[in-house]
C-alpha atoms as a PDB file:
ATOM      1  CA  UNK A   1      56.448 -30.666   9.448  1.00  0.00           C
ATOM      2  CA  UNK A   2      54.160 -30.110  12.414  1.00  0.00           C
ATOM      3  CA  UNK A   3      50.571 -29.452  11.697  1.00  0.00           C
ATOM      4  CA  UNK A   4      47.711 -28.391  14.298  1.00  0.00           C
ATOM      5  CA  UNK A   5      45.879 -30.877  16.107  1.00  0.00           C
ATOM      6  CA  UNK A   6      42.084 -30.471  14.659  1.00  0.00           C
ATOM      7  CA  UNK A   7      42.378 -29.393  11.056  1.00  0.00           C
ATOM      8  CA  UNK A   8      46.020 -30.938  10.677  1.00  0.00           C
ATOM      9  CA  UNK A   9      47.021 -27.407   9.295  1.00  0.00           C
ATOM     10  CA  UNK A  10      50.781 -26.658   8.482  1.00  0.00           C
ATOM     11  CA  UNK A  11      52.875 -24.867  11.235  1.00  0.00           C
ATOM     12  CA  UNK A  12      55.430 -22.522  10.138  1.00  0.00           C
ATOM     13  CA  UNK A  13      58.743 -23.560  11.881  1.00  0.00           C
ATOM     14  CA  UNK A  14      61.620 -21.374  12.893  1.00  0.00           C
ATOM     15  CA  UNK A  15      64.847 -21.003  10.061  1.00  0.00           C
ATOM     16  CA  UNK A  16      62.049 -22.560   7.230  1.00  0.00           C
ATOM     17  CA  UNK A  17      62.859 -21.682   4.108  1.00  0.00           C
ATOM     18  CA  UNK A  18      59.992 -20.554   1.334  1.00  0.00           C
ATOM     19  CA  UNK A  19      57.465 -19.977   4.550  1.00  0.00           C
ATOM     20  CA  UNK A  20      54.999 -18.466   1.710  1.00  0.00           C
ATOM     21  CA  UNK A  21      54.297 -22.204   0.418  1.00  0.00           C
ATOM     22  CA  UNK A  22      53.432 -23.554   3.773  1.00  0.00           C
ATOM     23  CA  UNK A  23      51.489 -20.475   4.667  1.00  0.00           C
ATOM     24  CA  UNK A  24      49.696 -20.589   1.318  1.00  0.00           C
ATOM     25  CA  UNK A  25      48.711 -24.512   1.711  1.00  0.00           C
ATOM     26  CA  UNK A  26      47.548 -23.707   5.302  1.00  0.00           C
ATOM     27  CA  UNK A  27      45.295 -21.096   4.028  1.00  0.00           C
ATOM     28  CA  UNK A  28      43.992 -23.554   0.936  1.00  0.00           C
ATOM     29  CA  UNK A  29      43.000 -26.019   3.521  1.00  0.00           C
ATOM     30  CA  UNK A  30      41.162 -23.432   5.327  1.00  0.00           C
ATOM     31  CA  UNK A  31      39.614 -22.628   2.360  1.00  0.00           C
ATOM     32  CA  UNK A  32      37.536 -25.788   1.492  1.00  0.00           C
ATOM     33  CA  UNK A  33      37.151 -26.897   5.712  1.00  0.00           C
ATOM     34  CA  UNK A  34      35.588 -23.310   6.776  1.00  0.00           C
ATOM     35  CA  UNK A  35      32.090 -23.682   5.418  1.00  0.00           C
ATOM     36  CA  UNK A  36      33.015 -26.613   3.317  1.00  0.00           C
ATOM     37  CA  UNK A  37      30.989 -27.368  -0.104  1.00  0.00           C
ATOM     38  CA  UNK A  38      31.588 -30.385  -1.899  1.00  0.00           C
ATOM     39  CA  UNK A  39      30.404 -31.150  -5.421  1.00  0.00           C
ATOM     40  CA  UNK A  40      29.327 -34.977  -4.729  1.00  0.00           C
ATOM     41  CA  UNK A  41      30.161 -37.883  -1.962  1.00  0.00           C
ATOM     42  CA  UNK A  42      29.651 -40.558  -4.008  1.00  0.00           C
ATOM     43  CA  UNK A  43      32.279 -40.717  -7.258  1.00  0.00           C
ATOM     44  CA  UNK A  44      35.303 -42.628  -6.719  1.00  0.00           C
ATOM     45  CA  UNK A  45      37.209 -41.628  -9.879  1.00  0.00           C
ATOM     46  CA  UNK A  46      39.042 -38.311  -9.812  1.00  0.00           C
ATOM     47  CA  UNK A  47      37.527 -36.253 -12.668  1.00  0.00           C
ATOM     48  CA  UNK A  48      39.549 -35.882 -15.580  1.00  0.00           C
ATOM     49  CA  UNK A  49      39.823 -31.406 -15.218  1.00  0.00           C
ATOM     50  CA  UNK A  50      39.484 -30.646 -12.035  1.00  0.00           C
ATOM     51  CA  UNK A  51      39.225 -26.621 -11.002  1.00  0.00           C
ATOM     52  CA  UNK A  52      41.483 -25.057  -8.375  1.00  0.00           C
ATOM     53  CA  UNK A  53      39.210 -25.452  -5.124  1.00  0.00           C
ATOM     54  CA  UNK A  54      37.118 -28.790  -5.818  1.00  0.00           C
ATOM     55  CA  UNK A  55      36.362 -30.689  -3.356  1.00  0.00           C
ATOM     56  CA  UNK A  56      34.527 -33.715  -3.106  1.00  0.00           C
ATOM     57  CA  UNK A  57      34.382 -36.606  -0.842  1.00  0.00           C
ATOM     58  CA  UNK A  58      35.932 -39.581  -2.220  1.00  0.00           C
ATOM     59  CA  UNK A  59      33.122 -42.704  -2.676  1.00  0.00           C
ATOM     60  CA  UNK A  60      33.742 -45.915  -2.019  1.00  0.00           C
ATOM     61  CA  UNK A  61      36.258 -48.201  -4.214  1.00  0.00           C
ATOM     62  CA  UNK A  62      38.679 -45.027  -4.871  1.00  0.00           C
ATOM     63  CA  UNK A  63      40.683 -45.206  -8.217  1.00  0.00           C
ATOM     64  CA  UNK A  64      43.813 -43.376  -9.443  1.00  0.00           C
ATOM     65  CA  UNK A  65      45.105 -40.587  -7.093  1.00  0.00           C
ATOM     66  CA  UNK A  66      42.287 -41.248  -4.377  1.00  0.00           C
ATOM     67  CA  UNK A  67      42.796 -45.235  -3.965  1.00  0.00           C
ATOM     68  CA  UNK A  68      42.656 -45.683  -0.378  1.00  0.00           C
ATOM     69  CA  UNK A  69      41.606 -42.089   0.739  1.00  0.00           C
ATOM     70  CA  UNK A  70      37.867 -43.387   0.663  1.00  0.00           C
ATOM     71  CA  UNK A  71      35.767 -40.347   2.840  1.00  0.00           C
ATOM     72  CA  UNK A  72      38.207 -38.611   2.885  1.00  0.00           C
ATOM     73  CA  UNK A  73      37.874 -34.628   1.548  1.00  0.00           C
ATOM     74  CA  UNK A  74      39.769 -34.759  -1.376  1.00  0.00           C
ATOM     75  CA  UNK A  75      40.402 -30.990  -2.988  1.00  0.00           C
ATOM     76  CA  UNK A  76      42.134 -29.561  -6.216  1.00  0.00           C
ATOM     77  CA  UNK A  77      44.873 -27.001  -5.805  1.00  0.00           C
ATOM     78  CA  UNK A  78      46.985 -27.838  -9.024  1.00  0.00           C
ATOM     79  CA  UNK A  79      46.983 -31.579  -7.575  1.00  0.00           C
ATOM     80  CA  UNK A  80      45.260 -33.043  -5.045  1.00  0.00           C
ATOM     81  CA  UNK A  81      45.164 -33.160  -1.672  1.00  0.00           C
ATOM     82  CA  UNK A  82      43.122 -34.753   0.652  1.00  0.00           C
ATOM     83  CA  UNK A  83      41.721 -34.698   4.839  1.00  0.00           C
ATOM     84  CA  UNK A  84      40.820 -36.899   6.748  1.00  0.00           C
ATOM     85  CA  UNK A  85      37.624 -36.558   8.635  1.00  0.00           C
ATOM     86  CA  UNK A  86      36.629 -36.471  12.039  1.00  0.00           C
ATOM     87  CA  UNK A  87      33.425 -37.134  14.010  1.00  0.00           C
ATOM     88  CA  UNK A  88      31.179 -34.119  13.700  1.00  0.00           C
ATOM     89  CA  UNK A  89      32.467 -32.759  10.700  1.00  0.00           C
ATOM     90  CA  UNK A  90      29.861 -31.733   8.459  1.00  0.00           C
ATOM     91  CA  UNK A  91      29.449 -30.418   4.807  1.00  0.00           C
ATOM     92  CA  UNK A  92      27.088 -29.357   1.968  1.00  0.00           C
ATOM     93  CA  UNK A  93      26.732 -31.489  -1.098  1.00  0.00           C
ATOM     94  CA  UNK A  94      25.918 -29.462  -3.906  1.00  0.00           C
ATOM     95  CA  UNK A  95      24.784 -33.051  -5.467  1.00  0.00           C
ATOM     96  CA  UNK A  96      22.282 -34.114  -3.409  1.00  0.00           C
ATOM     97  CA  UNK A  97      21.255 -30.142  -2.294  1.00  0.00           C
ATOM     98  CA  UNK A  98      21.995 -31.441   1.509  1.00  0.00           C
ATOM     99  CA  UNK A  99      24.330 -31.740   4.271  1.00  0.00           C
ATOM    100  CA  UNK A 100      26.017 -34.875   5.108  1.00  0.00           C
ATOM    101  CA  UNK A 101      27.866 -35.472   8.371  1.00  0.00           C
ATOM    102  CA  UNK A 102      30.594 -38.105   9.462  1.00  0.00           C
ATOM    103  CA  UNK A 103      29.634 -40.094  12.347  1.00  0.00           C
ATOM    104  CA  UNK A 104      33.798 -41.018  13.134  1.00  0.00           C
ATOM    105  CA  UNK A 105      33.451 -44.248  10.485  1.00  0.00           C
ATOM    106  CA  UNK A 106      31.332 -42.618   7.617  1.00  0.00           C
ATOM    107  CA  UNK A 107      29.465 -39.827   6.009  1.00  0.00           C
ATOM    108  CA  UNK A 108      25.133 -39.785   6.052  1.00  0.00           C
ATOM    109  CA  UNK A 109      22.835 -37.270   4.836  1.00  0.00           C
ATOM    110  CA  UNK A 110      21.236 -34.963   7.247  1.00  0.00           C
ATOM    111  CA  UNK A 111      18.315 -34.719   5.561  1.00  0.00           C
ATOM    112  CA  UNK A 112      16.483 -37.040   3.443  1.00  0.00           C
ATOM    113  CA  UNK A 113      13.741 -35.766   1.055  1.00  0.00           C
ATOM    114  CA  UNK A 114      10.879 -37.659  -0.769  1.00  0.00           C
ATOM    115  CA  UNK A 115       7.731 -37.559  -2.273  1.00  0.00           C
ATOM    116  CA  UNK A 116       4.130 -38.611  -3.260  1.00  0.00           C
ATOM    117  CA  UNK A 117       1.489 -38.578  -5.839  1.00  0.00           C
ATOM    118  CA  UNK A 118      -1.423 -38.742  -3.382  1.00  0.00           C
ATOM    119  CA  UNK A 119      -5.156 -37.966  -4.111  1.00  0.00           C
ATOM    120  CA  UNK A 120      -6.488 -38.268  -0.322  1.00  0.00           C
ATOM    121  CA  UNK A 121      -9.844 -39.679   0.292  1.00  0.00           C
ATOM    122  CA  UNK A 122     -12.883 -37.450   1.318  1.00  0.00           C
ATOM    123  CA  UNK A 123     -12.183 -37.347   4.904  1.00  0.00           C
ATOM    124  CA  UNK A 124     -15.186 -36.882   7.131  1.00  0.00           C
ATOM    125  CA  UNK A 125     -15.140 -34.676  10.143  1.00  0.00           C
ATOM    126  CA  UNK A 126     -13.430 -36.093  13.367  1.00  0.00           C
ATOM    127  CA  UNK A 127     -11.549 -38.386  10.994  1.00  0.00           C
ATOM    128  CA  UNK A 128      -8.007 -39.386   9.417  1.00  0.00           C
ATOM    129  CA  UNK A 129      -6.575 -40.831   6.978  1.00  0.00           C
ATOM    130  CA  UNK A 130      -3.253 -42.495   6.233  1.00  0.00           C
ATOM    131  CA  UNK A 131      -0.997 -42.218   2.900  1.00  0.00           C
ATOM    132  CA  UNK A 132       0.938 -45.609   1.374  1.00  0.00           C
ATOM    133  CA  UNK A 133       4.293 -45.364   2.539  1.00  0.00           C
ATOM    134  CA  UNK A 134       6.958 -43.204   1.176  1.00  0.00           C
ATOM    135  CA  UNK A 135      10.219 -44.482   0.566  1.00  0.00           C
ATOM    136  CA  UNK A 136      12.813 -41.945   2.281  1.00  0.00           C
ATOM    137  CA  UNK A 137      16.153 -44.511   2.810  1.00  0.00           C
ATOM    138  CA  UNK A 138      17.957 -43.734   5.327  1.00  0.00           C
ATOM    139  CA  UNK A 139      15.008 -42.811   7.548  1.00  0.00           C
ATOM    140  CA  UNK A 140      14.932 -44.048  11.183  1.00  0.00           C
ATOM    141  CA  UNK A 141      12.195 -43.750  14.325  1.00  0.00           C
ATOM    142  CA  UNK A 142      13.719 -40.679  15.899  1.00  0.00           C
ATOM    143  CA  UNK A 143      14.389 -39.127  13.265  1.00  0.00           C
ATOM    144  CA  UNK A 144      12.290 -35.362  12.594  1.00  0.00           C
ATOM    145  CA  UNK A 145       9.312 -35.567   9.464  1.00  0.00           C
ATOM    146  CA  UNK A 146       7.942 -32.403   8.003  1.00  0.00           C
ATOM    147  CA  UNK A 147       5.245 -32.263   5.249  1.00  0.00           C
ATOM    148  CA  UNK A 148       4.767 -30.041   2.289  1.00  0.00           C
ATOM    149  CA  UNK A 149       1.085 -30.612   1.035  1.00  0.00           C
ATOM    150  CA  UNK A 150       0.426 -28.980  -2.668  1.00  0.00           C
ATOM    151  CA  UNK A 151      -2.382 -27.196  -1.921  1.00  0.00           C
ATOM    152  CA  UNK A 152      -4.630 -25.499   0.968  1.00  0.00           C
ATOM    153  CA  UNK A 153      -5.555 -28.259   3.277  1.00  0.00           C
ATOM    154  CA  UNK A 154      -8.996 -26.324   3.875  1.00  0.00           C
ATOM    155  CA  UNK A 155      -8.375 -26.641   7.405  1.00  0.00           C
ATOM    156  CA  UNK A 156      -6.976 -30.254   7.889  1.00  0.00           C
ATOM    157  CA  UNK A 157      -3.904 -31.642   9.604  1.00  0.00           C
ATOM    158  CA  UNK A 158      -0.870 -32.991   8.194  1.00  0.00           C
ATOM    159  CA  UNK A 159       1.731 -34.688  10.214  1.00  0.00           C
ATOM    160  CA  UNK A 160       4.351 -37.010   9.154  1.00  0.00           C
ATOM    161  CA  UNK A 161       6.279 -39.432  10.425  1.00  0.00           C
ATOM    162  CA  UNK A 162       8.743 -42.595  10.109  1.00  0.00           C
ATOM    163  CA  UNK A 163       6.564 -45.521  10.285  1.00  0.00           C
ATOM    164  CA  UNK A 164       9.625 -48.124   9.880  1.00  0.00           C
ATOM    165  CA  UNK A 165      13.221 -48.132   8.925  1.00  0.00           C
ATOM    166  CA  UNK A 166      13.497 -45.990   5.232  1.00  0.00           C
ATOM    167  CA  UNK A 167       9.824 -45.507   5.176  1.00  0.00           C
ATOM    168  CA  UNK A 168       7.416 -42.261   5.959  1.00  0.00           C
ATOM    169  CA  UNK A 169       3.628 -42.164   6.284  1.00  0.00           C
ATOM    170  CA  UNK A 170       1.715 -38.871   6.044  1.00  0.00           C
ATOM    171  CA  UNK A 171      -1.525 -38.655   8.070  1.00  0.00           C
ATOM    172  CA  UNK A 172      -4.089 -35.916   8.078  1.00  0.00           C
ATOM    173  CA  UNK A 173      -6.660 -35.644  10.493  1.00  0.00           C
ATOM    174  CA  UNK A 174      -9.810 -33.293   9.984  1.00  0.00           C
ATOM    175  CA  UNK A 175     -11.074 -31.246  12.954  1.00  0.00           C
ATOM    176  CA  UNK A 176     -12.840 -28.995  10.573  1.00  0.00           C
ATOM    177  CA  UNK A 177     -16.610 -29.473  11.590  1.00  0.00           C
ATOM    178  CA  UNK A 178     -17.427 -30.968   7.911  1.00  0.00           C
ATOM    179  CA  UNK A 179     -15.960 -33.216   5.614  1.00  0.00           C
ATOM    180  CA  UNK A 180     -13.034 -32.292   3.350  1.00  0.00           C
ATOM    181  CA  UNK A 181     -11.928 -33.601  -0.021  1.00  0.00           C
ATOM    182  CA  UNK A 182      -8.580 -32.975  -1.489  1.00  0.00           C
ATOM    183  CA  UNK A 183      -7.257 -32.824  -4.941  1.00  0.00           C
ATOM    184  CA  UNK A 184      -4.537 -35.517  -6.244  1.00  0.00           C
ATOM    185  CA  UNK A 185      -1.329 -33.477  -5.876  1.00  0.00           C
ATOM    186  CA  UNK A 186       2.232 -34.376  -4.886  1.00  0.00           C
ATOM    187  CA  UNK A 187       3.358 -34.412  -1.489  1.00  0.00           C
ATOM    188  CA  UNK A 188       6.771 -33.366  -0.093  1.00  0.00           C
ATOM    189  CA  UNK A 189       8.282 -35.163   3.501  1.00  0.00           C
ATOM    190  CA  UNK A 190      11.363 -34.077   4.395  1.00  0.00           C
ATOM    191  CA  UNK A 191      13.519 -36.199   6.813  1.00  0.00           C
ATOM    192  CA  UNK A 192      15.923 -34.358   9.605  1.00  0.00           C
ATOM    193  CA  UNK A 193      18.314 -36.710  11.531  1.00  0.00           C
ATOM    194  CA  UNK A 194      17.323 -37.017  15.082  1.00  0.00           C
END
């Protein structure tokens, strides 16, 4: 059977019999690649009752019907059936509440989110002041930060940014004209891939 180049979608051939099935299978495939969802990336065990149009992408040390399709898109249509990435593809993972996106060898999150009980210092004017680092794995210098604070800053400054490999630091800097003191709240820092 010949299938198209990119998405490795059926061709209907001349004198085929039953053209409905291939047609049919071409447009389930479409189905779960256009705008693809995926319910996790990381289970490597087929669940046990699977619904007609769940996809996932197979973890690492696949078992039963996925052994060896490891990152691959595996998807139920009364059995499963599986694609193969390639470089740039990208999906949502319901899971994680992210996108991931295969690099040509594997898949990676998109974004990475974290966060931080912090209860800043009083932070006189002209002045900053650092938080501990925040574990956000996968992090990596040129990679995008953004911060969520909890509460009005009262006119201070918070940036964020990856201070080392899987590790964010939020600063705020105070440019106020007095000092400020902020309540103990938690702190979001969300990660974009650069």
């Amino acid at each position: 059977m010949s299938l198209s180049p990119h998405l490795a979608l059926s061709y209907l051939v001349a004198s085929q019999a039953q053209k409905e099935i291939t047609h049919n299978e071409a447009l389930n495939d479409l189905d779960i690649l256009v705008q693809p969802v995926v319910a996790s990336r990381t289970i490597s065990t087929p669940p046990a009752s699977p619904s007609d149009g769940d996809v996932y992408i197979v973890g690492g040390s696949a078992t039963d019907a996925w052994s060896g399709r490891e990152d691959d898109l595996a998807f139920y249509f009364s059995g499963w059936r599986f694609k193969t990435p390639e470089a740039g593809w990208q999906v949502y993972v319901t899971a994680e509440s992210a996108f991931a996106l295969f690099d040509g060898s594997s898949w990676s999150m998109r974004t990475i989110d974290a966060s931080v009980s912090w209860d800043p210092a009083s932070i006189a004017t002209g002045s900053g002041l650092s938080s501990s680092t925040i574990t956000a794995t996968g992090a990596a210098f040129g990679d995008f930060v953004s911060v969520s604070a909890p509460y009005d800053l009262q006119g201070l400054v918070a940036t964020a940014y990856v201070s080392a490999a899987g590790s964010v630091v939020i600063r705020l800097h105070n440019a106020t004209g007095s000092a400020v003191d902020l309540a103990s709240g938690t702190w979001n820092v969300r990660v974009i891939k650069g």
